[in-house]
Protein backbone atom coordinates (compact mmCIF):
# COMPACT_ATOMS: atom_id res chain seq x y z
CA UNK A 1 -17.12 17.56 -4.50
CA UNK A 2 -14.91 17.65 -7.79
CA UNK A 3 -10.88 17.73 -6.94
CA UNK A 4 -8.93 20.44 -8.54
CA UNK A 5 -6.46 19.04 -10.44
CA UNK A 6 -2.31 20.18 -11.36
CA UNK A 7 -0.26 19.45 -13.61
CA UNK A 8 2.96 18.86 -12.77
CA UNK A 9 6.30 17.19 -14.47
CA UNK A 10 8.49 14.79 -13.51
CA UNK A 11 10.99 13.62 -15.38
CA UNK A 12 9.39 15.22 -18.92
CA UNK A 13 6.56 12.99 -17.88
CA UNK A 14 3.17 15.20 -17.17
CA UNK A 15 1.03 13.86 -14.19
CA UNK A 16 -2.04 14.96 -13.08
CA UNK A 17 -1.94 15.05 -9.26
CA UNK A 18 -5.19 16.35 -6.90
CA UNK A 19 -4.45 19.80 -4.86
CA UNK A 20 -5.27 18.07 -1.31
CA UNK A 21 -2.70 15.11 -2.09
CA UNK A 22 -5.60 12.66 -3.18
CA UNK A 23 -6.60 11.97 1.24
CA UNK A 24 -10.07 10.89 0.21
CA UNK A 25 -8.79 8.13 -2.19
CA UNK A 26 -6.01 7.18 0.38
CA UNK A 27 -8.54 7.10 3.18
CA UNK A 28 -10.70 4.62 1.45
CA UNK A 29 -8.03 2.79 0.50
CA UNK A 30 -7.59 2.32 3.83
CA UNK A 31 -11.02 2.15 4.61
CA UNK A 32 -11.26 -1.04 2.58
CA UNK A 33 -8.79 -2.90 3.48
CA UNK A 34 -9.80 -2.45 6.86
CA UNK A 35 -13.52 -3.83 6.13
CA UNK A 36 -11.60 -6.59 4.00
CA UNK A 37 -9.56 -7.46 7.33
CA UNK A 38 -12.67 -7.51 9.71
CA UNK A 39 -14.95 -9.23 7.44
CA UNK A 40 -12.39 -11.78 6.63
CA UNK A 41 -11.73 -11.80 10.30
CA UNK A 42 -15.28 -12.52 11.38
CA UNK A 43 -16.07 -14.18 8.96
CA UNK A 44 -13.47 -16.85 9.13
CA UNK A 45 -13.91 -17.09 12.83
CA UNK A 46 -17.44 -17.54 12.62
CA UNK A 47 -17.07 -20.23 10.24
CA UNK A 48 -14.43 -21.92 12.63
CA UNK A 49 -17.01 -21.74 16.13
CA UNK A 50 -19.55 -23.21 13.84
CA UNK A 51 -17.50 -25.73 13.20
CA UNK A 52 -16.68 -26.71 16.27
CA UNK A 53 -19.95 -26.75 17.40
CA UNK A 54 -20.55 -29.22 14.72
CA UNK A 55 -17.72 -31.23 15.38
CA UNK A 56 -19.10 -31.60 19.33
CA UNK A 57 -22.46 -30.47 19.32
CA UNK A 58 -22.25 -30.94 23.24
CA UNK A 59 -19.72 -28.34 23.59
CA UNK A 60 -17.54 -30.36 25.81
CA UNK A 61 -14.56 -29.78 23.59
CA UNK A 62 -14.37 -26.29 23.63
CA UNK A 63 -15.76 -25.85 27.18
CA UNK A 64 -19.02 -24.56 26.70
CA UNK A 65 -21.33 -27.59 27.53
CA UNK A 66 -21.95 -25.34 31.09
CA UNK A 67 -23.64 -22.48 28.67
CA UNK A 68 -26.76 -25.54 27.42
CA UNK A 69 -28.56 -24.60 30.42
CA UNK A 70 -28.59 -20.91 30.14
CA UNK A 71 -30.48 -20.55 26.38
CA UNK A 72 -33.90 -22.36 28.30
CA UNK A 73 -34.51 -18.65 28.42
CA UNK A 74 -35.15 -19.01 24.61
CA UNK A 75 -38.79 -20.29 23.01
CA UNK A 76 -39.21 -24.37 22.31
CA UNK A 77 -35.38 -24.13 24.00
CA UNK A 78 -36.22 -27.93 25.20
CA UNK A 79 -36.60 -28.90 21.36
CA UNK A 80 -34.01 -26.45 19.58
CA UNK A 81 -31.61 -26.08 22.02
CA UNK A 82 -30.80 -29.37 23.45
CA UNK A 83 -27.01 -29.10 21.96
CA UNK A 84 -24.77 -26.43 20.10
CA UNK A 85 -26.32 -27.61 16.47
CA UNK A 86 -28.79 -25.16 15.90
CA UNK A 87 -26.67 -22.14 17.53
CA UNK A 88 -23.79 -23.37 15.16
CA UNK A 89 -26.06 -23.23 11.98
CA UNK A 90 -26.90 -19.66 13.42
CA UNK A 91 -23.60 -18.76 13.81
CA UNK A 92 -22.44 -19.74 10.49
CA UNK A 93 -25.52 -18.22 8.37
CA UNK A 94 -25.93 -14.73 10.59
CA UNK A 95 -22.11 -13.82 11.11
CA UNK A 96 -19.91 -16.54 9.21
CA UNK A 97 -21.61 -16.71 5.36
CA UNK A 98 -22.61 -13.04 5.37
CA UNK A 99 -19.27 -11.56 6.63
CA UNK A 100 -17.81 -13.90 4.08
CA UNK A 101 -20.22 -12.47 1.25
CA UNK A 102 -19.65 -9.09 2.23
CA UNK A 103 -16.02 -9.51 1.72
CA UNK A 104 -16.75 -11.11 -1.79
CA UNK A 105 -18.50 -7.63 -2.71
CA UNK A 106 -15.79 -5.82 -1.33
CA UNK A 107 -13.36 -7.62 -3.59
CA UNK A 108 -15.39 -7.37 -6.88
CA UNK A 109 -15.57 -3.43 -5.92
CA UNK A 110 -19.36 -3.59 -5.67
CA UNK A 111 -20.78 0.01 -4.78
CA UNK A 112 -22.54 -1.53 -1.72
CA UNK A 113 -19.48 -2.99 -0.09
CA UNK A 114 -19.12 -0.54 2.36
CA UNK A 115 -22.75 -0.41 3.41
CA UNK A 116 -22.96 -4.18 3.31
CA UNK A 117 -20.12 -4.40 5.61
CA UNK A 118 -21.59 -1.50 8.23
CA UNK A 119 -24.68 -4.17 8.48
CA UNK A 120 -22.48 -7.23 9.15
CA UNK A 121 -21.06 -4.91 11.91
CA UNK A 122 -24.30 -4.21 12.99
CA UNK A 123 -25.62 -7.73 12.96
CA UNK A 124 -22.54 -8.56 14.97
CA UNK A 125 -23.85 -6.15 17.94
CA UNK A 126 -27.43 -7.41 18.07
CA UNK A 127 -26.12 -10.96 18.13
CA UNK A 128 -23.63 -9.44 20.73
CA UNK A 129 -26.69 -8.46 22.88
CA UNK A 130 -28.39 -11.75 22.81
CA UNK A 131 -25.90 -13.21 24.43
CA UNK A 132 -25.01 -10.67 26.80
CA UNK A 133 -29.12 -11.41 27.49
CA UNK A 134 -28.48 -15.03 27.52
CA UNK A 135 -25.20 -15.26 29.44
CA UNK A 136 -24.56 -11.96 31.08
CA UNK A 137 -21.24 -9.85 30.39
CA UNK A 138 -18.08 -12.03 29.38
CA UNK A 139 -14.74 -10.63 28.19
CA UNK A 140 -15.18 -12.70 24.81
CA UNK A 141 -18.66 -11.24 24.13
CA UNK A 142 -17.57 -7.47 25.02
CA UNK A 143 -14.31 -7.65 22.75
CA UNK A 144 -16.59 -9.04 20.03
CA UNK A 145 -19.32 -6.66 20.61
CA UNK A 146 -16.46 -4.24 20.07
CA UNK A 147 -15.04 -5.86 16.97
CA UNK A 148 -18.85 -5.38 15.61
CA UNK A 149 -18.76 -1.59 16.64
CA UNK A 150 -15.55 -0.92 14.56
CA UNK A 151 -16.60 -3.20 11.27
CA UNK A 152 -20.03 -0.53 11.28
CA UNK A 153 -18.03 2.60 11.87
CA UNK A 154 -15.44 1.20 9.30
CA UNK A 155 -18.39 0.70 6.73
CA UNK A 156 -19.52 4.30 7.35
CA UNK A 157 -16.30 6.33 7.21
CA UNK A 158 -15.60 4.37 4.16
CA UNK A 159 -19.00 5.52 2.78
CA UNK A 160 -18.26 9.27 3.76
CA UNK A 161 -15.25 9.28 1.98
CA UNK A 162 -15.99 7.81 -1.03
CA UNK A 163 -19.05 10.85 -0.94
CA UNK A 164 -15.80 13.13 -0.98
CA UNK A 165 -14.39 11.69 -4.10
């Protein structure tokens, strides 16, 4: 869609200035710096769990030695889950590093910013589900699971505007 543009003078100084008020170039720059918060957001955090679960692999620390039992659910869970190392690496590669490189995208105004960022939300929901499969409903997971929901829908508004431009 091409904008219509006026001229118009302010000051003796001629502007050009879109009919429509330039919305579609306000709502993506709003768009983006919404993606930039929640992939900075998850990203950071992600980072920070994995960390922890580095830090004390047992999970004592953070209170979630209880959960060690409940991934035997999961395939050679005697050999890869015996602690919070593996499901820290996870944590750190699937949400942490590519929320972060998202973000990096976003800020060197790469043209797939906003769909790489509507994946990271959508990896966030599947990883969501596993543990809802693994652990059942928590508060933590569902306001995550939620968080995941609005970095996707944030990705594609921000692509549907941009369309507009």
């Amino acid at each position: 869609m091409i904008a219509v543009l006026q001229k118009t003078s302010i000051n003796s100084t001629k502007i050009l200035r879109r009919r429509d008020g330039g919305t579609n170039m306000n709502k993506v720059v709003v768009l983006r710096r919404l993606m930039a918060f929640w992939e900075l957001f998850i990203g950071i955090g992600a980072v920070g769990g994995a960390t922890m679960m580095f830090v004390d692999p047992s999970g004592r620390m953070f209170g979630m030695d209880g959960m060690l039992p409940l991934f035997q659910r999961l395939p050679f869970a005697d050999v890869l889950f015996g602690d919070f190392t593996l499901p820290g690496v996870a944590l750190l590669c699937i949400n942490g590093l590519t929320n972060l490189a998202a973000f990096g995208l976003l800020a060197m105004r790469h043209r797939f910013a906003p769909v790489t960022g509507a994946v990271c939300g959508v990896i966030l929901m599947l990883w969501i589900c596993v543990q809802f499969w693994l652990w059942g409903l928590h508060w933590m997971s569902v306001l995550y699971f939620v968080f995941g929901l609005a970095e996707a829908l944030t990705g594609v508004l921000w692509m549907r505007a941009a369309k507009k431009l």
